[in-house]
N, C-alpha and C. Protein backbone atom coordinates (compact mmCIF):
# COMPACT_ATOMS: atom_id res chain seq x y z
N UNK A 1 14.44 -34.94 18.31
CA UNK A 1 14.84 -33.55 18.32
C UNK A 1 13.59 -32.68 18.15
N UNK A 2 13.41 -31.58 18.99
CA UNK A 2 12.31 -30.66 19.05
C UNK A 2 12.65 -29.88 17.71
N UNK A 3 11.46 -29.16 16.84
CA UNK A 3 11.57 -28.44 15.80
C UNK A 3 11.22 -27.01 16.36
N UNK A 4 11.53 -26.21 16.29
CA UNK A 4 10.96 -24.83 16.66
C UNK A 4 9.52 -24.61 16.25
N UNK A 5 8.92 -23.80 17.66
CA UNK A 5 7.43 -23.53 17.02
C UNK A 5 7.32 -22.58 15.83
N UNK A 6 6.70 -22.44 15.30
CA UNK A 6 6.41 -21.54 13.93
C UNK A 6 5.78 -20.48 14.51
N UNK A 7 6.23 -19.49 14.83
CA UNK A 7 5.79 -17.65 14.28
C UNK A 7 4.65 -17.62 13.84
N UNK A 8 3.54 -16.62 14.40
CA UNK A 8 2.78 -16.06 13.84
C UNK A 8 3.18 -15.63 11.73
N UNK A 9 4.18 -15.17 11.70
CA UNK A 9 4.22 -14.68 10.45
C UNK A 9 4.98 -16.03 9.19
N UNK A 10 5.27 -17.18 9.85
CA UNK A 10 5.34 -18.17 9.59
C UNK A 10 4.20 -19.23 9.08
N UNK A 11 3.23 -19.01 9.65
CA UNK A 11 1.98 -19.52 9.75
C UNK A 11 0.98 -18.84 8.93
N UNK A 12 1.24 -17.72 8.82
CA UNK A 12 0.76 -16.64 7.23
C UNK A 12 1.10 -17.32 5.99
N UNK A 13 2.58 -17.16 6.13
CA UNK A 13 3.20 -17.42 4.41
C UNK A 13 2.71 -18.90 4.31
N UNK A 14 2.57 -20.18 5.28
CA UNK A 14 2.17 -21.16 5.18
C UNK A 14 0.92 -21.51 4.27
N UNK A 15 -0.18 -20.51 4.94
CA UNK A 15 -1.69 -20.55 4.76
C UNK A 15 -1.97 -19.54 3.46
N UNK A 16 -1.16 -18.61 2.78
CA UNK A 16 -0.81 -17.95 2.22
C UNK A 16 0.31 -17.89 0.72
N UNK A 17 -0.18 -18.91 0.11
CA UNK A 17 0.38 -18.84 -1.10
C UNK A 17 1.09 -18.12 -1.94
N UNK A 18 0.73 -16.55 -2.13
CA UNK A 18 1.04 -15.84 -2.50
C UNK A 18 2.12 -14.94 -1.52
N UNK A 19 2.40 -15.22 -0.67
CA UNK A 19 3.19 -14.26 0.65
C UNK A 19 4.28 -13.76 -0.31
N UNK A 20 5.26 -15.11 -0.52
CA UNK A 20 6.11 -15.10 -0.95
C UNK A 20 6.87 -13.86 -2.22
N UNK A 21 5.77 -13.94 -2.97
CA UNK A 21 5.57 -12.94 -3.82
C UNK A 21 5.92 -11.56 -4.08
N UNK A 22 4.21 -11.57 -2.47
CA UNK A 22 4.30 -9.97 -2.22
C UNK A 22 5.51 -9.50 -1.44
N UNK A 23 6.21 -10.68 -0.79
CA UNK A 23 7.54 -9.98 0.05
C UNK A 23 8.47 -9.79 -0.66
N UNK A 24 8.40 -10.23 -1.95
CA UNK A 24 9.47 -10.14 -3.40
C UNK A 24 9.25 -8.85 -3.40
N UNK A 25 8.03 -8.68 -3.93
CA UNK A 25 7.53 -7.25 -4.47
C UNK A 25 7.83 -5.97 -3.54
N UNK A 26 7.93 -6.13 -2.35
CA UNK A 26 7.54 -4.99 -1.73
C UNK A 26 9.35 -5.12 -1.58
N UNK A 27 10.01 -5.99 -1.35
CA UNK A 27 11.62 -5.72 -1.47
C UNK A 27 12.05 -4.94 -2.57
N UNK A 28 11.64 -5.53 -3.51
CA UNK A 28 11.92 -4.79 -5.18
C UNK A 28 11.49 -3.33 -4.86
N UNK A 29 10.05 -3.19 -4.50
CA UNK A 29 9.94 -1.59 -4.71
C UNK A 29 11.04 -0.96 -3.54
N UNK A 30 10.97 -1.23 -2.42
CA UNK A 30 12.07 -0.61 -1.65
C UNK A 30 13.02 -0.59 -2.15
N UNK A 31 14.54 -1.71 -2.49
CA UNK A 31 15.29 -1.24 -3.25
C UNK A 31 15.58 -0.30 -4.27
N UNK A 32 13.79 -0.33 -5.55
CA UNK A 32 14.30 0.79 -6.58
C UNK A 32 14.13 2.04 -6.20
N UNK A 33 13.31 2.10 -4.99
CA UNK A 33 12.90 3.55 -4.30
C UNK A 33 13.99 4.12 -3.49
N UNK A 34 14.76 2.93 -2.86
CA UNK A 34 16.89 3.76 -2.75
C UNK A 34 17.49 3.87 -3.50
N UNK A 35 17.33 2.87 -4.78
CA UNK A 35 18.12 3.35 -5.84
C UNK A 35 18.19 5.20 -6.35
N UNK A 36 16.65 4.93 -6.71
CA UNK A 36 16.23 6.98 -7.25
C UNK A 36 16.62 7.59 -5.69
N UNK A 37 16.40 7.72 -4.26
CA UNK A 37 17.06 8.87 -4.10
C UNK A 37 18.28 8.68 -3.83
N UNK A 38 19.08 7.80 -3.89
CA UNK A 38 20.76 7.58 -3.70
C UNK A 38 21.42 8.68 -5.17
N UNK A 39 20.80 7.76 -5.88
CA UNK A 39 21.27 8.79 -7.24
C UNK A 39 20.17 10.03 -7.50
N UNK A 40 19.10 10.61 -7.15
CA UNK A 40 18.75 11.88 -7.82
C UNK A 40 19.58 13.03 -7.09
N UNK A 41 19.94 13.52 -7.89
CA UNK A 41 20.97 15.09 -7.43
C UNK A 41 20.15 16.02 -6.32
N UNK A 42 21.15 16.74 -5.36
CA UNK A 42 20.33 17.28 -4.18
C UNK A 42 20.10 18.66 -5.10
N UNK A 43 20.55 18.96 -6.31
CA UNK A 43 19.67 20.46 -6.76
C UNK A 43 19.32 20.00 -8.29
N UNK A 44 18.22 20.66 -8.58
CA UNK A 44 17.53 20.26 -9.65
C UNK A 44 18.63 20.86 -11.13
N UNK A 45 19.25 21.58 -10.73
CA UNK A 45 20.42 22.33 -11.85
C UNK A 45 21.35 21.25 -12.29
N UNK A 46 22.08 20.09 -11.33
CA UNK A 46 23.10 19.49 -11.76
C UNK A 46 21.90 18.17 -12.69
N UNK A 47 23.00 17.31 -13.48
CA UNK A 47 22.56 16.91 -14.04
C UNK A 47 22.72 15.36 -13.66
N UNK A 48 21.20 14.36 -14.05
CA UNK A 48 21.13 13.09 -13.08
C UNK A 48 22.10 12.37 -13.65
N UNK A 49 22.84 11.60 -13.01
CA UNK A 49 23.25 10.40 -13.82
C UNK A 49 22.87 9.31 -14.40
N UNK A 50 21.95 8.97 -14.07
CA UNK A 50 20.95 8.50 -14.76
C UNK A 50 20.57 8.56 -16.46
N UNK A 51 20.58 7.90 -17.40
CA UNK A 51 20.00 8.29 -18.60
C UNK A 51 18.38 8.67 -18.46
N UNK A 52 17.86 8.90 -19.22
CA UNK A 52 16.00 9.41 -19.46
C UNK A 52 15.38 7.70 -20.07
N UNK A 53 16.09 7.13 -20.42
CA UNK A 53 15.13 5.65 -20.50
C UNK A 53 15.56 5.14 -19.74
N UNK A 54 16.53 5.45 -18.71
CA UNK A 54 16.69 4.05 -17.49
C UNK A 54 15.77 4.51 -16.66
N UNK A 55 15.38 6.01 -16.03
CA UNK A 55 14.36 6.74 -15.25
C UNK A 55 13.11 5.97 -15.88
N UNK A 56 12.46 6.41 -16.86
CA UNK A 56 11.73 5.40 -17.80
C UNK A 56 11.24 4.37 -17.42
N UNK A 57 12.15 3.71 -17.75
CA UNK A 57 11.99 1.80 -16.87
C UNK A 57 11.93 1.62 -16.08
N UNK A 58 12.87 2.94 -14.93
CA UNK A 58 12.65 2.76 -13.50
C UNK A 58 10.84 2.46 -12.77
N UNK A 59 10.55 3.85 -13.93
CA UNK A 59 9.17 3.91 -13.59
C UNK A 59 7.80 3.46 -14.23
N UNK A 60 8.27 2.61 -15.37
CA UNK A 60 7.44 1.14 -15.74
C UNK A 60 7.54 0.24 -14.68
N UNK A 61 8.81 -0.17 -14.05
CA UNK A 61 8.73 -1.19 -13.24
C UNK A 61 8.00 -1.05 -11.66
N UNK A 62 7.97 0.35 -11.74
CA UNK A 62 7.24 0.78 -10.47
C UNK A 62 5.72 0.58 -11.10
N UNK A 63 5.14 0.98 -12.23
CA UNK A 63 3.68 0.67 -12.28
C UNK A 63 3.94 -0.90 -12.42
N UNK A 64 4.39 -1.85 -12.75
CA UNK A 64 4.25 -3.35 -12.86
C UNK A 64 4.34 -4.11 -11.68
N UNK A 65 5.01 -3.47 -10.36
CA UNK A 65 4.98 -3.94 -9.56
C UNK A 65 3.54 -3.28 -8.81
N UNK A 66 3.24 -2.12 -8.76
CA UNK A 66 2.35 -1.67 -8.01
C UNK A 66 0.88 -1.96 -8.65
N UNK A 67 1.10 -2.50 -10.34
CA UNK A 67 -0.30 -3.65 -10.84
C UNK A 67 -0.26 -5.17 -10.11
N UNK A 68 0.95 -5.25 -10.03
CA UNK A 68 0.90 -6.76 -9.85
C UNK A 68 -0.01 -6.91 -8.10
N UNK A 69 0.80 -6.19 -7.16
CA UNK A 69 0.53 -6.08 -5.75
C UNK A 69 -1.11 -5.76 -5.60
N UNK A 70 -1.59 -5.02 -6.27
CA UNK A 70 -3.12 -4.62 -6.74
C UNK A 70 -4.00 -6.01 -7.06
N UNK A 71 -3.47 -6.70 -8.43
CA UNK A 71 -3.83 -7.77 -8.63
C UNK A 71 -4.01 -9.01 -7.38
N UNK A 72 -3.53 -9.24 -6.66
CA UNK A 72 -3.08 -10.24 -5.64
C UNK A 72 -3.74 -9.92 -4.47
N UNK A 73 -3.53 -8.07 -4.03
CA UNK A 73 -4.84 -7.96 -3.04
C UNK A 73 -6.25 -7.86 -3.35
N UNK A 74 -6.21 -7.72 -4.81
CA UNK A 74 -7.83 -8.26 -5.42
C UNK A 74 -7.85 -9.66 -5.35
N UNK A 75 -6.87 -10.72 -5.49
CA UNK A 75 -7.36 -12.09 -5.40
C UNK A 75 -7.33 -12.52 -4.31
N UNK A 76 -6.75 -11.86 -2.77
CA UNK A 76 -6.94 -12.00 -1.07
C UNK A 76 -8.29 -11.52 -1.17
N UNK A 77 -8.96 -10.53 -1.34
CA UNK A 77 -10.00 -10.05 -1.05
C UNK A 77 -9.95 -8.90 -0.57
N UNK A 78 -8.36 -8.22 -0.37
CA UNK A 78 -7.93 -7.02 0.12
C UNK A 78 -9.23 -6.10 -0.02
N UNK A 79 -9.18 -5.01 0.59
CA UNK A 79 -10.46 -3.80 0.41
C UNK A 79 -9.63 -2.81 0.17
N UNK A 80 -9.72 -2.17 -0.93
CA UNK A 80 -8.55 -0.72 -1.33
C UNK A 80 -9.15 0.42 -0.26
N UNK A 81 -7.84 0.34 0.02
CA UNK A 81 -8.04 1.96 1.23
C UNK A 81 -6.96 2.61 0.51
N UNK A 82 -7.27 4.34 0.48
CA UNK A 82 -6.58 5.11 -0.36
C UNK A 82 -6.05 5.87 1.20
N UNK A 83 -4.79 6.75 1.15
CA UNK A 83 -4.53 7.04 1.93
C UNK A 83 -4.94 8.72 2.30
N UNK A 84 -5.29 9.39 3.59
CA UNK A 84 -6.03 10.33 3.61
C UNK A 84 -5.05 11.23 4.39
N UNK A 85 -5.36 12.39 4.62
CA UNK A 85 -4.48 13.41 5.27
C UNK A 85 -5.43 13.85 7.08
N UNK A 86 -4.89 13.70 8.02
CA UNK A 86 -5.57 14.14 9.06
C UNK A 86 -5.81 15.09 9.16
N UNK A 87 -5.70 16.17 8.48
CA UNK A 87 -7.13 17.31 8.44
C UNK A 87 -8.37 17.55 7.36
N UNK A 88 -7.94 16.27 6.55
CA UNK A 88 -9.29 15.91 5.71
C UNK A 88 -10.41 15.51 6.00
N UNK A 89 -11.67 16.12 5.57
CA UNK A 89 -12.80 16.05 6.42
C UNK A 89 -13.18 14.67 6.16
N UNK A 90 -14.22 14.10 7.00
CA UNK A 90 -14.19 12.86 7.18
C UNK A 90 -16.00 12.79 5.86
N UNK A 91 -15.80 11.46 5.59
CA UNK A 91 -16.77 11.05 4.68
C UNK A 91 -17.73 11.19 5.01
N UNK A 92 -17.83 10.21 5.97
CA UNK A 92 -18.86 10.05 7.34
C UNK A 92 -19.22 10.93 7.91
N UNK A 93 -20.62 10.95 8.80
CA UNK A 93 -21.20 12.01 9.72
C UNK A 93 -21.51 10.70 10.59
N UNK A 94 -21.16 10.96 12.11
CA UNK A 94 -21.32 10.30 13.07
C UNK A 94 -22.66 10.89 13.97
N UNK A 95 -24.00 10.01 13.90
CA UNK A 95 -25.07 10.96 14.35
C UNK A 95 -25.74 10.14 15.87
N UNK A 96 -25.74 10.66 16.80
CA UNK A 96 -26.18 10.29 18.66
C UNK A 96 -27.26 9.71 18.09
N UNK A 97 -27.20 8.83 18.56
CA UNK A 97 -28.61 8.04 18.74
C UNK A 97 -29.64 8.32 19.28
N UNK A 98 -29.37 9.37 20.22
CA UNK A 98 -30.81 9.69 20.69
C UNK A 98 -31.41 11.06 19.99
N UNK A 99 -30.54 11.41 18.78
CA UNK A 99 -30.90 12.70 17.67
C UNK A 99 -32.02 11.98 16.61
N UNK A 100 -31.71 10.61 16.96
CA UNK A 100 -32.40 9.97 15.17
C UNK A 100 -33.90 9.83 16.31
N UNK A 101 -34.76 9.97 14.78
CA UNK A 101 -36.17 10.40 15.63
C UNK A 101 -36.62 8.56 14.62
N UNK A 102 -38.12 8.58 15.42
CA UNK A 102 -38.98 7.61 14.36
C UNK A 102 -39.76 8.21 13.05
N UNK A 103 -39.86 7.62 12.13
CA UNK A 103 -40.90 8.31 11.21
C UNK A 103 -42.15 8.64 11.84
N UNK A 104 -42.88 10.02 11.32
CA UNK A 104 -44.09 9.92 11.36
C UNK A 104 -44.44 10.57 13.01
N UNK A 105 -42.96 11.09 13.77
CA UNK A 105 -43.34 11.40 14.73
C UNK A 105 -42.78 12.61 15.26
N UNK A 106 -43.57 13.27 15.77
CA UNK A 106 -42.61 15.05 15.35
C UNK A 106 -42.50 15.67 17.00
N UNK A 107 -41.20 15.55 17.09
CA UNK A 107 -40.74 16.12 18.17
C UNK A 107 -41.72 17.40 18.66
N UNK A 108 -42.01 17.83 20.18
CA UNK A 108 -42.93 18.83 20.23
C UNK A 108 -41.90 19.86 21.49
């Protein structure tokens, strides 16, 4: 009997120890992130149903998951990219190559 070939994203979680994990994690945060807006009230006047220590915990468990996910792309080797706005000026200056001069030699 033939076995099915394995998926690109099959072949990740394989080589990838930790996959498993982060697909825990990133389920968990999605779920608690429908939980808060299913229940936060559409006007800030009515009152949440929610108690003030379940909000609380809600949002301990959001920093424990978003340490843990941190932790794990520090032990991949992840590179932290922060996220930027497209009319934010850029870090970088991109300079023509034929602008950069040699030392010691003065344009005439």
């Amino acid at each position: 009997m033939l076995e099915p070939t394995p998926t690109t994203n099959d072949l990740l979680q394989m080589s990838d120890p930790n996959s498993k994990e982060r697909e825990i994690l990133m389920v968990m945060r999605k779920v608690l992130a429908q939980i808060v807006k299913e229940t936060t009230p559409e006007y800030k006047t009515m009152k949440h149903p929610l108690s003030p220590e379940t909000i609380e915990d809600i949002r301990q468990c959001f920093a424990l998951i978003a340490a843990r996910e941190r932790e794990l792309a520090d032990a991949a080797g992840a590179v932290r990219e922060r996220p930027y706005y497209a009319d934010e000026p850029a870090t970088a200056e991109v300079v023509p190559l034929h602008k950069v001069g040699r030392p010691g030699k003065k344009e005439e």
